[in-house]
PDB file of N, CA and C in Angstrom:
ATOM      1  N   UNK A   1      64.649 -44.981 -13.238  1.00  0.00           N
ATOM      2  CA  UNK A   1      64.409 -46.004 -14.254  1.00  0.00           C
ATOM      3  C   UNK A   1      62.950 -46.463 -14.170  1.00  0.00           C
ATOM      4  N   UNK A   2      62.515 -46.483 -15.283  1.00  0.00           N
ATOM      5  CA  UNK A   2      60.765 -46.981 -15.417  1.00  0.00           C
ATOM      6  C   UNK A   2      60.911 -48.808 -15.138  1.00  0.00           C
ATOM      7  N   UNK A   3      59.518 -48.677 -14.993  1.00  0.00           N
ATOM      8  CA  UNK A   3      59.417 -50.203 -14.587  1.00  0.00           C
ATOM      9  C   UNK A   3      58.864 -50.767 -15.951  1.00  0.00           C
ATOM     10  N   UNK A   4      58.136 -49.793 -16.590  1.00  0.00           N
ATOM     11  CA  UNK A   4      57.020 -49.975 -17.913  1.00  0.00           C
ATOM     12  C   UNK A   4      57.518 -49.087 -18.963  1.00  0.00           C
ATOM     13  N   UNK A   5      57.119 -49.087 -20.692  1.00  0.00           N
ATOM     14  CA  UNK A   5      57.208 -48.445 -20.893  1.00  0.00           C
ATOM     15  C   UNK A   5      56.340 -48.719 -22.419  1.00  0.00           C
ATOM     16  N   UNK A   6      55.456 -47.314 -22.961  1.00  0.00           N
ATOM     17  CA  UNK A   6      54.220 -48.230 -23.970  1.00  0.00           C
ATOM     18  C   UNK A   6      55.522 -48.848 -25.247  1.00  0.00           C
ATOM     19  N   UNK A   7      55.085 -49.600 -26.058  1.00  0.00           N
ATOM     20  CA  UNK A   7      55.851 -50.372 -26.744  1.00  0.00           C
ATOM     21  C   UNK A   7      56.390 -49.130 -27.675  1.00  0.00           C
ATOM     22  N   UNK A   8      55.611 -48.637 -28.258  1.00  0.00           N
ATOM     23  CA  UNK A   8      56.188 -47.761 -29.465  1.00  0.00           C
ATOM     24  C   UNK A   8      57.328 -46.824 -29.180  1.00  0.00           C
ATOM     25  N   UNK A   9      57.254 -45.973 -27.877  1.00  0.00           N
ATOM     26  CA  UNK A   9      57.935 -45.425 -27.501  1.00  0.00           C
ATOM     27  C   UNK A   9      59.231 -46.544 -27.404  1.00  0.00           C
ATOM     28  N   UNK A  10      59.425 -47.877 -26.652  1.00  0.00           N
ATOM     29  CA  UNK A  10      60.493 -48.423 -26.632  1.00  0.00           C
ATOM     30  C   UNK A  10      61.071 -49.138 -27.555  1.00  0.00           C
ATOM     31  N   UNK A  11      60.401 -48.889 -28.526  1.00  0.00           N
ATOM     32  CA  UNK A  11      60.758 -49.399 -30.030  1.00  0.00           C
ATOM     33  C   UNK A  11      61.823 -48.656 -30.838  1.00  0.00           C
ATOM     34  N   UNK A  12      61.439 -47.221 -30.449  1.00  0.00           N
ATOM     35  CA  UNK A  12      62.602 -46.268 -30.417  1.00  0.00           C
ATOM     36  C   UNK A  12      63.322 -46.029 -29.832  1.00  0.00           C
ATOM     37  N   UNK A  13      63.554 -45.888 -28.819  1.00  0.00           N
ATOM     38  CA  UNK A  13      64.399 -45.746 -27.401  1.00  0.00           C
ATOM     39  C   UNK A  13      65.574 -46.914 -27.670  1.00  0.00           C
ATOM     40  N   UNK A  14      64.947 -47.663 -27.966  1.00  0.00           N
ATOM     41  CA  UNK A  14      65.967 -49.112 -28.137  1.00  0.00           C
ATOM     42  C   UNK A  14      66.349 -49.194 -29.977  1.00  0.00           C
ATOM     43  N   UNK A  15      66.195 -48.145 -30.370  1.00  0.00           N
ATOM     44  CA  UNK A  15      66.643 -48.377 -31.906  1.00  0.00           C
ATOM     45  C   UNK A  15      66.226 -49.684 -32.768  1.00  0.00           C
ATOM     46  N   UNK A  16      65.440 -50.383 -32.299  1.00  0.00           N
ATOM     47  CA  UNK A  16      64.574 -51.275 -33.237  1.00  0.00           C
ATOM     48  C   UNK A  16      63.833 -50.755 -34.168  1.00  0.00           C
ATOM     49  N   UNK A  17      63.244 -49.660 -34.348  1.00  0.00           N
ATOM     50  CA  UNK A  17      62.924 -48.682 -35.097  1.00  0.00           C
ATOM     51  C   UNK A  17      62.921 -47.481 -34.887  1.00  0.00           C
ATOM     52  N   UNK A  18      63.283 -46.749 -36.259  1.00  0.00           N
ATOM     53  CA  UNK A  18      64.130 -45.251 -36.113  1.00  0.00           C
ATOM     54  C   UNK A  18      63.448 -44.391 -35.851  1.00  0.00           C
ATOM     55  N   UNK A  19      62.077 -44.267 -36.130  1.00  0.00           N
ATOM     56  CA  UNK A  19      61.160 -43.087 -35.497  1.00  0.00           C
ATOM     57  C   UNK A  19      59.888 -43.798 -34.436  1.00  0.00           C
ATOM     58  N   UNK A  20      59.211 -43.003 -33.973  1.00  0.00           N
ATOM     59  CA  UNK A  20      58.678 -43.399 -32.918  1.00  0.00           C
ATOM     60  C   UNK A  20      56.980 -43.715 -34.185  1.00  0.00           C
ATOM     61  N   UNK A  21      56.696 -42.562 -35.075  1.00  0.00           N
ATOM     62  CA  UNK A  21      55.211 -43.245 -35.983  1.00  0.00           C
ATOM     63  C   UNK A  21      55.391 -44.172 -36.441  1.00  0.00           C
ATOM     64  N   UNK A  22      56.825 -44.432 -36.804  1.00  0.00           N
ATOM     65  CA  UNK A  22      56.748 -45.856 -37.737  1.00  0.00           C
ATOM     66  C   UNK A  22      56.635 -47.098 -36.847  1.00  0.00           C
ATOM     67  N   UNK A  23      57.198 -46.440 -35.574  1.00  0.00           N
ATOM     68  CA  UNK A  23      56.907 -47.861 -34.709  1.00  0.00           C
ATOM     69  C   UNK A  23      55.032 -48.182 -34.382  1.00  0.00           C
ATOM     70  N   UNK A  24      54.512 -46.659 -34.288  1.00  0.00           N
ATOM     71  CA  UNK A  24      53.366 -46.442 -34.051  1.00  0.00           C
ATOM     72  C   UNK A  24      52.233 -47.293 -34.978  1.00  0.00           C
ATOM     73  N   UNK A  25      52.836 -46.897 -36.348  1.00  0.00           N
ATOM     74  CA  UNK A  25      52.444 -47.728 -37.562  1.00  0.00           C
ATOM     75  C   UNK A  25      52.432 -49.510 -37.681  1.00  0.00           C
ATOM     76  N   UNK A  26      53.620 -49.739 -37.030  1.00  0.00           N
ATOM     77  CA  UNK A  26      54.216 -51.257 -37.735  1.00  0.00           C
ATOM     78  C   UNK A  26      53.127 -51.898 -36.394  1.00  0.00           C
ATOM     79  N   UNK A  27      52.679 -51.293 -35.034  1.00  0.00           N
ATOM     80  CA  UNK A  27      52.064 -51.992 -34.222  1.00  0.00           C
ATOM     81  C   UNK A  27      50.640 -51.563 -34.613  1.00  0.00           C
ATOM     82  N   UNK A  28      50.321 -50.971 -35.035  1.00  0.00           N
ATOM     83  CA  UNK A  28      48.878 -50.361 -35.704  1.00  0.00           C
ATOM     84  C   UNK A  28      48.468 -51.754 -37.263  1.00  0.00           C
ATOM     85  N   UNK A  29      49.497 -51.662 -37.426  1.00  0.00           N
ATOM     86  CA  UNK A  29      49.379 -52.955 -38.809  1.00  0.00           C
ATOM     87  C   UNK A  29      49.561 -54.536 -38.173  1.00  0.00           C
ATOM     88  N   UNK A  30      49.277 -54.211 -37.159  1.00  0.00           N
ATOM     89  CA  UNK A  30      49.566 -56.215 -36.798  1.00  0.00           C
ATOM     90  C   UNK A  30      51.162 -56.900 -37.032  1.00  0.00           C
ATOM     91  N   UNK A  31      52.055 -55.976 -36.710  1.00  0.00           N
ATOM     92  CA  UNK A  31      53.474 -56.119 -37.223  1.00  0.00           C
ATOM     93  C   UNK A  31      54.541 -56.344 -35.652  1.00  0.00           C
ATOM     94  N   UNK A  32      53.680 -56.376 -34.975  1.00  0.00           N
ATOM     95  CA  UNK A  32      54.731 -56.096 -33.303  1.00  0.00           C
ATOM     96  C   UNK A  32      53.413 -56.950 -32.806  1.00  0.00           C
ATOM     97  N   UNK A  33      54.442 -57.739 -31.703  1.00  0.00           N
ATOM     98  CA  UNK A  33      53.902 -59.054 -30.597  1.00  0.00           C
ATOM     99  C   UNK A  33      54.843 -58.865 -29.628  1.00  0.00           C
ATOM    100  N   UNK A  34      54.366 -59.133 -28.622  1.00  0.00           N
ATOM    101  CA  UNK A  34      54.726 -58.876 -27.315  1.00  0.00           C
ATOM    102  C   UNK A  34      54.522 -60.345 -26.748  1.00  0.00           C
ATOM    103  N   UNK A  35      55.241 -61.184 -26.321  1.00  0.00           N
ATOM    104  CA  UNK A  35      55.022 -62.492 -25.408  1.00  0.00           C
ATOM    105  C   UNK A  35      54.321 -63.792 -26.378  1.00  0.00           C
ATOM    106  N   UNK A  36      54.145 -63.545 -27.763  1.00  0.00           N
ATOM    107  CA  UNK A  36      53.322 -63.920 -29.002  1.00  0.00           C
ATOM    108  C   UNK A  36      52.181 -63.387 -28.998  1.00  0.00           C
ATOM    109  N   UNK A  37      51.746 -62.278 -28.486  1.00  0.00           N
ATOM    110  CA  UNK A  37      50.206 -61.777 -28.233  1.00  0.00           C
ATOM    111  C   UNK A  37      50.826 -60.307 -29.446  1.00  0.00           C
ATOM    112  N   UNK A  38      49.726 -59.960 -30.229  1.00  0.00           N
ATOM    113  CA  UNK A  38      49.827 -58.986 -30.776  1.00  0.00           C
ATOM    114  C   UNK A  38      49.292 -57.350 -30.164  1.00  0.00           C
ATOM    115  N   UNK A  39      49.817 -56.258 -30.231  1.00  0.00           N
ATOM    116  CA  UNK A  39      49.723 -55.268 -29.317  1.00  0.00           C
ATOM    117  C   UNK A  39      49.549 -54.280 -30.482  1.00  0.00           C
ATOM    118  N   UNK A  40      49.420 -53.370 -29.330  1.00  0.00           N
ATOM    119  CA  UNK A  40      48.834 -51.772 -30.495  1.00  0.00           C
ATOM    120  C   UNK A  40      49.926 -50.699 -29.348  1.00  0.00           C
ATOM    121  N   UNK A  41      50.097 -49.819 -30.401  1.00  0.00           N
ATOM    122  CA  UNK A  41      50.743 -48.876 -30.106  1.00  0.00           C
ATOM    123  C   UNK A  41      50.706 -48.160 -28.149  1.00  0.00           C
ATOM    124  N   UNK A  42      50.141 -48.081 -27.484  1.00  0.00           N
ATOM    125  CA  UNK A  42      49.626 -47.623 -26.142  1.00  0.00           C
ATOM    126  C   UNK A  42      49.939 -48.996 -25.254  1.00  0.00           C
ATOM    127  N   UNK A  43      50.120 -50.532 -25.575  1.00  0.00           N
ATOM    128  CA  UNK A  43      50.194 -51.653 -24.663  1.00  0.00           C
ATOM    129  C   UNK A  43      51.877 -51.060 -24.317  1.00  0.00           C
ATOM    130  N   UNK A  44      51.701 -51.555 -22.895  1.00  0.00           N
ATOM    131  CA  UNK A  44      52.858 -51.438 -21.801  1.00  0.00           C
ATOM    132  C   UNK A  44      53.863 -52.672 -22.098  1.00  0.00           C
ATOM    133  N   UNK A  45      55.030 -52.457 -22.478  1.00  0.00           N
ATOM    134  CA  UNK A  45      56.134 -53.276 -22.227  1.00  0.00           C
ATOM    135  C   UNK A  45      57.052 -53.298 -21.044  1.00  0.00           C
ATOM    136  N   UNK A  46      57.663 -54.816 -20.105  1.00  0.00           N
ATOM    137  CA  UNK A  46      57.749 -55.215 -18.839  1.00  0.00           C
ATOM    138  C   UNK A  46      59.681 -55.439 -19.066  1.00  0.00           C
ATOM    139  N   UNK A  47      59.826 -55.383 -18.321  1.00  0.00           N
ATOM    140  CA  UNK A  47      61.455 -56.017 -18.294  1.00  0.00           C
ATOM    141  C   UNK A  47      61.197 -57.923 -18.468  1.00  0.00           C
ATOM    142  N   UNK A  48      61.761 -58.450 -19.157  1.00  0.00           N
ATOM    143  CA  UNK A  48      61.700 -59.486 -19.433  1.00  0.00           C
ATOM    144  C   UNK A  48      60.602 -59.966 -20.745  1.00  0.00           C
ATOM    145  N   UNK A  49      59.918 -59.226 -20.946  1.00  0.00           N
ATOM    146  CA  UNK A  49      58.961 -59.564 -22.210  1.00  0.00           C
ATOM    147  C   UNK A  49      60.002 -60.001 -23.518  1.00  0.00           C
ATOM    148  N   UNK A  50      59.107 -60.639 -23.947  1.00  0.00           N
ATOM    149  CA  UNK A  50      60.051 -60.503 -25.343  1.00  0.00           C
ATOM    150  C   UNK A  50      59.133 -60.219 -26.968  1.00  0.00           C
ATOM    151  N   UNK A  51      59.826 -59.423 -27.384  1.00  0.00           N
ATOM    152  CA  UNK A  51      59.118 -58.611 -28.381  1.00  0.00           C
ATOM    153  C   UNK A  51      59.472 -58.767 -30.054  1.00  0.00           C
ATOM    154  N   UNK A  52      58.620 -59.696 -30.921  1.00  0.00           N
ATOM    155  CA  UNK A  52      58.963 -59.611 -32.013  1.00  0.00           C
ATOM    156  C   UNK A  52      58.021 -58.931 -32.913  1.00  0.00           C
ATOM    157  N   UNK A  53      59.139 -58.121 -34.129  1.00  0.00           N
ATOM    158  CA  UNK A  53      58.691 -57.626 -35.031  1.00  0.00           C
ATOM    159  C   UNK A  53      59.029 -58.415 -36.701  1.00  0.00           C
ATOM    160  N   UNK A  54      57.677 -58.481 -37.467  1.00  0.00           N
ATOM    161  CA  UNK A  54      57.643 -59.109 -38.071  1.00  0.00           C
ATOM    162  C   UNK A  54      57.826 -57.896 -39.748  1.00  0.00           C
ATOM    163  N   UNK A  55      59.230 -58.105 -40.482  1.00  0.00           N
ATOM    164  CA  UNK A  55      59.058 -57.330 -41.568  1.00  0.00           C
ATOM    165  C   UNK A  55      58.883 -57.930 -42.898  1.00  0.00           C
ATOM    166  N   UNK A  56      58.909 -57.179 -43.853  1.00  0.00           N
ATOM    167  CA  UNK A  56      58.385 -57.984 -45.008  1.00  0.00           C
ATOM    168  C   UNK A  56      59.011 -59.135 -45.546  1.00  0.00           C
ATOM    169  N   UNK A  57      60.373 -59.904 -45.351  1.00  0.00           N
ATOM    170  CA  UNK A  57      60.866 -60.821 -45.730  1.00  0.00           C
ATOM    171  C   UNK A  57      61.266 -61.598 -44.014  1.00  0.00           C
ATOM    172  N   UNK A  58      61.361 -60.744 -43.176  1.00  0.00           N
ATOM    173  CA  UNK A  58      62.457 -60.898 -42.132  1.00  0.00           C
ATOM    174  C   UNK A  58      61.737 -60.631 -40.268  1.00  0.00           C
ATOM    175  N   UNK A  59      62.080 -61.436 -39.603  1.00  0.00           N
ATOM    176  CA  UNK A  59      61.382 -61.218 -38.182  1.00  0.00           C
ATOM    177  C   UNK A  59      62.391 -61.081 -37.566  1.00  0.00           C
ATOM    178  N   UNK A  60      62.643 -59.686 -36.476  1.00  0.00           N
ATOM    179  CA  UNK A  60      63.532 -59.917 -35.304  1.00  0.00           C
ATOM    180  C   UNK A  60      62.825 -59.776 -33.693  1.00  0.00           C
ATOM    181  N   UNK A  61      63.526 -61.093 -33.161  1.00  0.00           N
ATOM    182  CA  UNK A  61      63.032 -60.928 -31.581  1.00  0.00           C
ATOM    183  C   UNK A  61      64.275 -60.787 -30.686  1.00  0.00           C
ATOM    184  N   UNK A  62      63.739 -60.277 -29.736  1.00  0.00           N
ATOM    185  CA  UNK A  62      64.477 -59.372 -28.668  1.00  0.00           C
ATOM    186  C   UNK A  62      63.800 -59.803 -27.517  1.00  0.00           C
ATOM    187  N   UNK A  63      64.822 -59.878 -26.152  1.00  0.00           N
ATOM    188  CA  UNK A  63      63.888 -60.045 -24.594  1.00  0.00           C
ATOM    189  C   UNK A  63      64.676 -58.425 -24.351  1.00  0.00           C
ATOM    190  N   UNK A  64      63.218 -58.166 -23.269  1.00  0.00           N
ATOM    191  CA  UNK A  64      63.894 -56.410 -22.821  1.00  0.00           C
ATOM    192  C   UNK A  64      64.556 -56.909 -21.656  1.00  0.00           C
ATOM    193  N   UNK A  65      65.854 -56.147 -21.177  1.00  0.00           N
ATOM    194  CA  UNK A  65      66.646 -56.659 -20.096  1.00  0.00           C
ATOM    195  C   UNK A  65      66.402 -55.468 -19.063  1.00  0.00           C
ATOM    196  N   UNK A  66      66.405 -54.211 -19.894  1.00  0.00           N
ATOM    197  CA  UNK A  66      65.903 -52.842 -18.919  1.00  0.00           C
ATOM    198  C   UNK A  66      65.308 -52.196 -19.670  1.00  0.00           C
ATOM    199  N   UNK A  67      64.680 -50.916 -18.965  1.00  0.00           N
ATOM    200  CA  UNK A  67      63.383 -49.844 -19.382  1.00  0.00           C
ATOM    201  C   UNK A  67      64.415 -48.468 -18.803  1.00  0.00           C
ATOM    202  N   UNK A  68      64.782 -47.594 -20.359  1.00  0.00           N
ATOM    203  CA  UNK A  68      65.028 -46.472 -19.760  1.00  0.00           C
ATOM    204  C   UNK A  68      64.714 -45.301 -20.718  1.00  0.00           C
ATOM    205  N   UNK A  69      64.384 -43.894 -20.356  1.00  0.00           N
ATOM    206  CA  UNK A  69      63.679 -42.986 -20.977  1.00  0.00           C
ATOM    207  C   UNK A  69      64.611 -42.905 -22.104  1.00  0.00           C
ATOM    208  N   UNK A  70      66.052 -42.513 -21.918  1.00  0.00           N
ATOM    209  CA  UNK A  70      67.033 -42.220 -22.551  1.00  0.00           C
ATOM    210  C   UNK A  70      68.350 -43.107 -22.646  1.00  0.00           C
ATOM    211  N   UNK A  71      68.495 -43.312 -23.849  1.00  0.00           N
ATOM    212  CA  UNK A  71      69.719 -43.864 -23.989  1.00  0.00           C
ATOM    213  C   UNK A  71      70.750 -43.736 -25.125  1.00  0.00           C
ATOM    214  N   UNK A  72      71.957 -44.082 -24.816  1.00  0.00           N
ATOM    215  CA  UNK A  72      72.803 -43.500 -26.152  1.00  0.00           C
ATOM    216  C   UNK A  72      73.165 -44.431 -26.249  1.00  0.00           C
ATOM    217  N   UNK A  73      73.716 -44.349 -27.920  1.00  0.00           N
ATOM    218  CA  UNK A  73      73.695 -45.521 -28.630  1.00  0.00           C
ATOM    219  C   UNK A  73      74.096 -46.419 -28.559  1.00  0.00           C
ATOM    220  N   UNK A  74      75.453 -46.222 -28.133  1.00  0.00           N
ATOM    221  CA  UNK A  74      76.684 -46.764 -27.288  1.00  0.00           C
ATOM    222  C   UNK A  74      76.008 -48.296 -26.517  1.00  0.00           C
ATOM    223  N   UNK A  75      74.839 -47.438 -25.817  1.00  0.00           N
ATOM    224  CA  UNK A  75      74.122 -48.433 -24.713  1.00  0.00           C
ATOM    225  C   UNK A  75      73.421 -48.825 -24.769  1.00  0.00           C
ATOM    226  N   UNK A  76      72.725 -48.868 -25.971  1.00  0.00           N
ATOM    227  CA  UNK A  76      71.622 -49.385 -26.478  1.00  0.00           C
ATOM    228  C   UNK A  76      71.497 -51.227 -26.108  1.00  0.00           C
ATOM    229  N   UNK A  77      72.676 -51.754 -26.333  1.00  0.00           N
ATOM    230  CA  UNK A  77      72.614 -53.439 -26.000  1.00  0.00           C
ATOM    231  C   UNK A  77      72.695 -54.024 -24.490  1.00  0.00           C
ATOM    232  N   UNK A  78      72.593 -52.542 -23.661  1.00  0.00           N
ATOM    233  CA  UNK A  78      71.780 -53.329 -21.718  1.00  0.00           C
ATOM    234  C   UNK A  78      70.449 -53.156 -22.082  1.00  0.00           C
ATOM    235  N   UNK A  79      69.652 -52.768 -23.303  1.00  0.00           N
ATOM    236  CA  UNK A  79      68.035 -52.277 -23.072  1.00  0.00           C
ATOM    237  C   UNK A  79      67.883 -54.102 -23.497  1.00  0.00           C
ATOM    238  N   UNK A  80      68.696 -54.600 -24.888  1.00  0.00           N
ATOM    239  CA  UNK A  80      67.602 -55.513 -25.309  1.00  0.00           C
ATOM    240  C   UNK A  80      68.738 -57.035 -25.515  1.00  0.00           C
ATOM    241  N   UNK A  81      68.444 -58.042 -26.159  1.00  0.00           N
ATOM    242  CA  UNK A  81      68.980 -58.927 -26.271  1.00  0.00           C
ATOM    243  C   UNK A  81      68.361 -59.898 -27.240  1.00  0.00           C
ATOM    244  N   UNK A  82      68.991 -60.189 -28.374  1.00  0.00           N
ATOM    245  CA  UNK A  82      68.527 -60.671 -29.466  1.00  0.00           C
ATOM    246  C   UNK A  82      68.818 -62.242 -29.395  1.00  0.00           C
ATOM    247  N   UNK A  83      67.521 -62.698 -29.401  1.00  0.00           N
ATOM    248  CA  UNK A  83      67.431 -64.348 -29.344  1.00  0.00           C
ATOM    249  C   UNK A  83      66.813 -64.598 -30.790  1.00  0.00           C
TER     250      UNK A  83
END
């Protein structure tokens, strides 16, 4: 199990968004914050951060509870937790 993992990649991993460019994109556009600090695609996400994405009508935030390369879908709700 990783300790880190860059945001975009866990943007997908955790099904917050369905491909990994668009996550690449939405943090490239000023659309993803990490802790309220805004991040770019390559910043490292921590166990406990909490990560909101801001969409065109609608914002969802999440704290990360774990970091893992792979996960199925099933299990997707030990990665994150929606506050």
């Amino acid at each position: 199990m990783a300790e880190t993992m860059r945001i975009d990649k866990f943007l997908k991993v955790s099904r917050l968004i369905k491909r990994r460019t668009v996550a690449k994109k939405a943090c490239e556009d000023g659309n993803v914050f990490v802790n309220d600090s805004e991040v770019k695609p390559g910043n490292e996400v921590t166990i406990g951060d909490i990560i909101r994405i801001e969409y065109n009508e609608s914002t969802v935030k999440v704290k990360v509870l774990t970091i893992k390369d792979h996960v199925k879908k099933e299990e997707v709700s030990d990665l994150i937790e929606y506050i």
